[in-house]
PDB file of N, CA and C in Angstrom:
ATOM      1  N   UNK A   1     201.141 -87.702 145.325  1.00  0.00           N
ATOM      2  CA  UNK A   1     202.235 -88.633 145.457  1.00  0.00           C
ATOM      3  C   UNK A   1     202.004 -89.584 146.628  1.00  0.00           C
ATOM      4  N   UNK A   2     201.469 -88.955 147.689  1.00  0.00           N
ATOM      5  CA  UNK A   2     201.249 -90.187 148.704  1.00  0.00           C
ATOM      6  C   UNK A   2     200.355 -91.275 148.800  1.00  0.00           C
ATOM      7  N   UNK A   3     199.130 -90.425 147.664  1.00  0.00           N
ATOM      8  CA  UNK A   3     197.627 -91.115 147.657  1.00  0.00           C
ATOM      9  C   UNK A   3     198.756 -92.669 146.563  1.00  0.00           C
ATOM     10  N   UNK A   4     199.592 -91.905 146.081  1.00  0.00           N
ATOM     11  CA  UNK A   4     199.713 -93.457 145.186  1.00  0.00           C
ATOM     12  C   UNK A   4     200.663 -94.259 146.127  1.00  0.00           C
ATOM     13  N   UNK A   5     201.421 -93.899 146.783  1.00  0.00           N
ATOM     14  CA  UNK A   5     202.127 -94.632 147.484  1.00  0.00           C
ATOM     15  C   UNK A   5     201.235 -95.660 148.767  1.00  0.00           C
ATOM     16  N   UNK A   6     199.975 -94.811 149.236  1.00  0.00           N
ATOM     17  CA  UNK A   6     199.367 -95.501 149.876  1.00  0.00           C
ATOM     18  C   UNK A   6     198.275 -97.020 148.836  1.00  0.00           C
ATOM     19  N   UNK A   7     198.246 -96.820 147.809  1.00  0.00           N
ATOM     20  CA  UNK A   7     197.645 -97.403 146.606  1.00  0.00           C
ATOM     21  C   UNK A   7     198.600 -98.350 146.804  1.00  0.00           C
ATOM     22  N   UNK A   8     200.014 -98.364 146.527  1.00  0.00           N
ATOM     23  CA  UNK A   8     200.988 -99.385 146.411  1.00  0.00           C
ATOM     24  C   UNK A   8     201.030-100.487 147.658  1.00  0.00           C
ATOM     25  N   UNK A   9     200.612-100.027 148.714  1.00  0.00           N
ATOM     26  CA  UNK A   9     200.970-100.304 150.104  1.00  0.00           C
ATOM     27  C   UNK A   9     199.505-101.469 149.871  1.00  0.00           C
ATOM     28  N   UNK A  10     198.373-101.109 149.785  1.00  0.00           N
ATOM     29  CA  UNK A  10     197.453-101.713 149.960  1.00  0.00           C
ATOM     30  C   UNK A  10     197.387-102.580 148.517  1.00  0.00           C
ATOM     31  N   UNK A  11     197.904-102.411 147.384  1.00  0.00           N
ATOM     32  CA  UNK A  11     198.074-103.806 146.736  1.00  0.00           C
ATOM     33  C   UNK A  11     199.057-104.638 146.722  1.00  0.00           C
ATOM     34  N   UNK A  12     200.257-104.345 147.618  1.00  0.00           N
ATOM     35  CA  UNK A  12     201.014-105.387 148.058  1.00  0.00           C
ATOM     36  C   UNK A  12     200.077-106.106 149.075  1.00  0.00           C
ATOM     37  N   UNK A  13     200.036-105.457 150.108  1.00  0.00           N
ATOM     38  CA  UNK A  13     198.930-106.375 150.970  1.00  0.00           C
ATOM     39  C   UNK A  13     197.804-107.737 150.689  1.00  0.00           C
ATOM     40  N   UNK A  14     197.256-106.617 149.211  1.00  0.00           N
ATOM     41  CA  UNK A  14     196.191-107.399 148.447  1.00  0.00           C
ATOM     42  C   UNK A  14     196.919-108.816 148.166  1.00  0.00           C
ATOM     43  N   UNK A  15     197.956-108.781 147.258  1.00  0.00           N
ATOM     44  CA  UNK A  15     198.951-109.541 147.004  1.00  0.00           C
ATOM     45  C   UNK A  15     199.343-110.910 147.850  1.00  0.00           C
ATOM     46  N   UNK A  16     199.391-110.268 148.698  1.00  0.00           N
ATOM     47  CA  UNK A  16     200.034-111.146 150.256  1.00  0.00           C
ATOM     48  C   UNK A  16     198.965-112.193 150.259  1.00  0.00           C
ATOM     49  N   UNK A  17     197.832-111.401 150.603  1.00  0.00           N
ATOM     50  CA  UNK A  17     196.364-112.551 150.947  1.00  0.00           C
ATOM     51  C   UNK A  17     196.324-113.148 150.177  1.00  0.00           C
ATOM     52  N   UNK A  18     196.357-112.805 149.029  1.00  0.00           N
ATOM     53  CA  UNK A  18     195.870-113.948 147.826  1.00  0.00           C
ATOM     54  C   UNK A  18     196.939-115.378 147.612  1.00  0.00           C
ATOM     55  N   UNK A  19     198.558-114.921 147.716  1.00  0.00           N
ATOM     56  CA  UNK A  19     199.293-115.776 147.790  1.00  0.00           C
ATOM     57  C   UNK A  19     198.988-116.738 148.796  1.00  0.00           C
ATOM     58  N   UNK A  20     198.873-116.092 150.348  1.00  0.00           N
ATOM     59  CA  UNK A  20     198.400-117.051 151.174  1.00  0.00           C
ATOM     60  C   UNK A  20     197.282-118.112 151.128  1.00  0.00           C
ATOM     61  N   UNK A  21     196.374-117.424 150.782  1.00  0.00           N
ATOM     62  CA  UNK A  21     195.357-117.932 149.998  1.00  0.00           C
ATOM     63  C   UNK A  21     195.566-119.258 149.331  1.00  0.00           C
ATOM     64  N   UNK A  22     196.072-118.802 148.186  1.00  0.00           N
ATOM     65  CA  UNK A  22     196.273-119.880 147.064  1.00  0.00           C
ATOM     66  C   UNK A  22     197.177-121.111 147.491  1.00  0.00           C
ATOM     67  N   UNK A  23     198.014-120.926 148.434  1.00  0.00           N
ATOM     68  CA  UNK A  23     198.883-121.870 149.097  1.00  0.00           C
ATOM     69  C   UNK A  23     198.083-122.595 149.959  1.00  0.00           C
ATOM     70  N   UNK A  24     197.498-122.275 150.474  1.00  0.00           N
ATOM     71  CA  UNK A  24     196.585-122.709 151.753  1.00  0.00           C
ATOM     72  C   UNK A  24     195.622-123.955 150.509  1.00  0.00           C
ATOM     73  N   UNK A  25     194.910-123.209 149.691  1.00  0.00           N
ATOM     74  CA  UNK A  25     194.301-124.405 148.664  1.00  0.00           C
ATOM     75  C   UNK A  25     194.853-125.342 147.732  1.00  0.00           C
ATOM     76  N   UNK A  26     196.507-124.983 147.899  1.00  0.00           N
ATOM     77  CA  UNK A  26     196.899-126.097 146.973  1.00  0.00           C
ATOM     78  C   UNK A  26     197.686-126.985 148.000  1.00  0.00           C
ATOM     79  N   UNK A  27     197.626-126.393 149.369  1.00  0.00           N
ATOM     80  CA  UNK A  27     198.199-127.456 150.095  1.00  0.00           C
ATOM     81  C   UNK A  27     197.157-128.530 150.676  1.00  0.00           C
ATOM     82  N   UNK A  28     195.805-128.390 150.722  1.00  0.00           N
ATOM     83  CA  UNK A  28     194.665-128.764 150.786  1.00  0.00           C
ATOM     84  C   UNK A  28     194.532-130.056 150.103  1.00  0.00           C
ATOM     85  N   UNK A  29     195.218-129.512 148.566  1.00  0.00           N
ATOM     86  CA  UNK A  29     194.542-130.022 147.335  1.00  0.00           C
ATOM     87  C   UNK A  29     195.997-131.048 147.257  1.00  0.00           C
ATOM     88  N   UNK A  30     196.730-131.212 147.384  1.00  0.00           N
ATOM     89  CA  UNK A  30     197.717-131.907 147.635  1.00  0.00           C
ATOM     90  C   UNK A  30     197.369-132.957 148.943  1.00  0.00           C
ATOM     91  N   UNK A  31     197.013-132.472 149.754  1.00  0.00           N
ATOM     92  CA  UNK A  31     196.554-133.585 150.715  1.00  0.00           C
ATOM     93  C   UNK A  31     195.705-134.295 150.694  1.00  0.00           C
ATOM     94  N   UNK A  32     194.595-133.637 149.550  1.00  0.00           N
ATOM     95  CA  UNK A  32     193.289-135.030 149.685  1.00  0.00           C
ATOM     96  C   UNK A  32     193.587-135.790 148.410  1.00  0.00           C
ATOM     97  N   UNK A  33     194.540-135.815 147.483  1.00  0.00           N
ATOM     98  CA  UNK A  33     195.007-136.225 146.155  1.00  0.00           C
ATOM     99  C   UNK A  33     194.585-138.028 147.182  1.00  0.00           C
ATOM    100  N   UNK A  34     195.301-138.593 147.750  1.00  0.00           N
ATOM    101  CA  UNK A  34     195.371-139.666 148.096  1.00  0.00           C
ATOM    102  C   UNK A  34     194.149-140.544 148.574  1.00  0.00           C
ATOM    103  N   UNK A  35     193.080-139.370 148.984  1.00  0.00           N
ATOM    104  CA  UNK A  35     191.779-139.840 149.288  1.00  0.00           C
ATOM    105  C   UNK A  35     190.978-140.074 147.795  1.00  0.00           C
ATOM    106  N   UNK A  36     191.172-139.512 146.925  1.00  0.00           N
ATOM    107  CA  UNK A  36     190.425-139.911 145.623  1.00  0.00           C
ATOM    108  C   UNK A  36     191.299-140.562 145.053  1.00  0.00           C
ATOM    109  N   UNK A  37     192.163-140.853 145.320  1.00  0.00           N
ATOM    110  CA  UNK A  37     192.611-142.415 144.488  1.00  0.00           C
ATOM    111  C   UNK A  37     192.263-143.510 144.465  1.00  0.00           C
ATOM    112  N   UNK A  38     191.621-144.276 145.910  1.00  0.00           N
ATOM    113  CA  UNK A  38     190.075-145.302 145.340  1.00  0.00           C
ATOM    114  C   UNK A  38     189.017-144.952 144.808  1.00  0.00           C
ATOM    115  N   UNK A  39     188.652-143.973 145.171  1.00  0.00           N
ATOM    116  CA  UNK A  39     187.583-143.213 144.729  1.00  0.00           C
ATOM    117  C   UNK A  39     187.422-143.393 142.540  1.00  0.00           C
ATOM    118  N   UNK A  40     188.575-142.611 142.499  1.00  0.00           N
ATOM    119  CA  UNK A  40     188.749-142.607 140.777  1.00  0.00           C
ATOM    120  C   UNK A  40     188.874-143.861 140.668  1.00  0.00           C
ATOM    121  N   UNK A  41     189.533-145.025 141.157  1.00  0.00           N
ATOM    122  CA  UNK A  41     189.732-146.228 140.791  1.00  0.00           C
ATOM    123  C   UNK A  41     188.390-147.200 140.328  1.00  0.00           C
ATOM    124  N   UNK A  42     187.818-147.107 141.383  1.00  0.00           N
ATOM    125  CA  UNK A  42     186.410-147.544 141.606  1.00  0.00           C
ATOM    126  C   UNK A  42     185.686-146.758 140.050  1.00  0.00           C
ATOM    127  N   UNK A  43     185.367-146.015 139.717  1.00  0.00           N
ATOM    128  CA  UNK A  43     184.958-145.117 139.084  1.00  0.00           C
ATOM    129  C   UNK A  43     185.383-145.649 137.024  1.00  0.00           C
ATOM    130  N   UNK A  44     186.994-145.903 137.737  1.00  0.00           N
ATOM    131  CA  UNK A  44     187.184-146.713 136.413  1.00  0.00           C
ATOM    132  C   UNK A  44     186.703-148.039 135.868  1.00  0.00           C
ATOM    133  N   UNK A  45     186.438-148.872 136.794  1.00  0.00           N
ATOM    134  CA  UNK A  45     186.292-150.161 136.992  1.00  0.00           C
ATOM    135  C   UNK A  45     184.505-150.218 136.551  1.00  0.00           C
ATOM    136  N   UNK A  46     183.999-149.304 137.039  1.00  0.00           N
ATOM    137  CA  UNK A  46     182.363-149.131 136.826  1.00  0.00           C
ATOM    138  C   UNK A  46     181.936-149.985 134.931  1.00  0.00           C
ATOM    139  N   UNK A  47     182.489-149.553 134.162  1.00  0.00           N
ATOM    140  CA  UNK A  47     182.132-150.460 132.848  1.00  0.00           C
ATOM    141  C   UNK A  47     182.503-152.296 133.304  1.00  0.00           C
ATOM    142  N   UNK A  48     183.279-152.235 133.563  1.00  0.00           N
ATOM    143  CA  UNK A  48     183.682-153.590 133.295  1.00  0.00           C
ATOM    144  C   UNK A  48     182.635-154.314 134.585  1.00  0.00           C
ATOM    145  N   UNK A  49     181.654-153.270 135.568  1.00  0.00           N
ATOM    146  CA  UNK A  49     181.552-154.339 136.602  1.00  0.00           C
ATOM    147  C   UNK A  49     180.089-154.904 136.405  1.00  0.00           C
ATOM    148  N   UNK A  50     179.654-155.991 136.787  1.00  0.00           N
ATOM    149  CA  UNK A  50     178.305-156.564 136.488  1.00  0.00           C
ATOM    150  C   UNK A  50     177.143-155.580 137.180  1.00  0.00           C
ATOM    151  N   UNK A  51     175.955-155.453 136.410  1.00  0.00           N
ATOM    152  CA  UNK A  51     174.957-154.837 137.155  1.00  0.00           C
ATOM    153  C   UNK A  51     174.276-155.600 138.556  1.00  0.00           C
ATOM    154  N   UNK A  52     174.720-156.689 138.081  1.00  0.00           N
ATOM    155  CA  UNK A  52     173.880-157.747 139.672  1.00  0.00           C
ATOM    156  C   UNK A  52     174.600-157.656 140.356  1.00  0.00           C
ATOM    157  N   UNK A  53     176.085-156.877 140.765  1.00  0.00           N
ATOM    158  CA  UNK A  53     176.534-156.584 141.679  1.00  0.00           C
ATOM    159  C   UNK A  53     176.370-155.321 142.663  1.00  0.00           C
ATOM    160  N   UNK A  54     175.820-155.417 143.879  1.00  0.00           N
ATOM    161  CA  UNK A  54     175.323-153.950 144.362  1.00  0.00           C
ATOM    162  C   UNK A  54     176.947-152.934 144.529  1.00  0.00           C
ATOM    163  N   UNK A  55     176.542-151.757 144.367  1.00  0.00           N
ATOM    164  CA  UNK A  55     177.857-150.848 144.282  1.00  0.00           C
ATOM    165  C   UNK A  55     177.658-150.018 145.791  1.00  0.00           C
ATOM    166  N   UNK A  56     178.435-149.675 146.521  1.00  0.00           N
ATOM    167  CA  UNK A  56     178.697-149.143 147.304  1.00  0.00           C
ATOM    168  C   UNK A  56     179.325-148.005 147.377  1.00  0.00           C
ATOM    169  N   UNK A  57     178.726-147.036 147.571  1.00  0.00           N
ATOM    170  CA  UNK A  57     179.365-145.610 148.001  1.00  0.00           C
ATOM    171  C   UNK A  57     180.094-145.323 148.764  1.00  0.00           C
ATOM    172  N   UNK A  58     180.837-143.912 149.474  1.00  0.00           N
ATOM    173  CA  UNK A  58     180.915-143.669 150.916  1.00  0.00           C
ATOM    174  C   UNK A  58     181.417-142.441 150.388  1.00  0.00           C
ATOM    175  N   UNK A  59     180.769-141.714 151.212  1.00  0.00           N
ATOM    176  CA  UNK A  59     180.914-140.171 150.798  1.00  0.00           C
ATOM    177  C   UNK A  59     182.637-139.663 151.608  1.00  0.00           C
ATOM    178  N   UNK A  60     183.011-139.021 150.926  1.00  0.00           N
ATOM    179  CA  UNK A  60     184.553-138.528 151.422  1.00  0.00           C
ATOM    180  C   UNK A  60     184.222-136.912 151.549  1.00  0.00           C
ATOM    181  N   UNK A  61     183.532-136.816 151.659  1.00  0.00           N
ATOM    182  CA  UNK A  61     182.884-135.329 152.015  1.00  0.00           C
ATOM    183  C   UNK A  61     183.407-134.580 152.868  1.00  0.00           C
ATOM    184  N   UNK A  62     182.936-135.610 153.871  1.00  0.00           N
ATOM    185  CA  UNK A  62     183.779-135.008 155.189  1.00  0.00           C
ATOM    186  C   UNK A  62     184.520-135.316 156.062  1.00  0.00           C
ATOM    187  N   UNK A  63     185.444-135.920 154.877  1.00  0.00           N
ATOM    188  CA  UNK A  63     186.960-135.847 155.313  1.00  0.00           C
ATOM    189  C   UNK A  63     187.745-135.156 154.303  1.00  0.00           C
ATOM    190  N   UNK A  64     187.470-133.999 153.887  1.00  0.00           N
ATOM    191  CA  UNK A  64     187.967-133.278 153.330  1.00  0.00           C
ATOM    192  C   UNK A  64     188.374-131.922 154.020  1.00  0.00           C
ATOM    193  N   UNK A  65     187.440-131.401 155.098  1.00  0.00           N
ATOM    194  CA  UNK A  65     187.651-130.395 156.039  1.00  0.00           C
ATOM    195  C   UNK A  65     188.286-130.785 157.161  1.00  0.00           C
TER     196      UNK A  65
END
């Protein structure tokens, strides 16, 4: 009876982390939403744009951490 009660104890715990967890990455993922919005824009525009025009990158890499 205790071995399961201690079982219960340590998958609430389990529980805990993972929620934290998952919050922590969707609050992440909510904050860089606004940094790939030129990004995708640009991205759309790519058919319609001339090849004799040079394209320009810029990595958002690391401004993500």
């Amino acid at each position: 009876m205790k071995s399961v009660k201690n079982i219960q104890k340590i998958t609430k715990a389990m529980k805990m982390v993972a929620a934290s967890k998952l919050r922590a990455i969707q609050t992440k993922t909510e904050n860089s939403r606004g940094l790939w919005q030129p990004f995708t824009a640009l991205l759309g525009d790519l058919p319609s744009m001339s090849m004799n025009k040079p394209l320009i990158c810029i990595s958002l890499l690391g401004m993500l951490n």
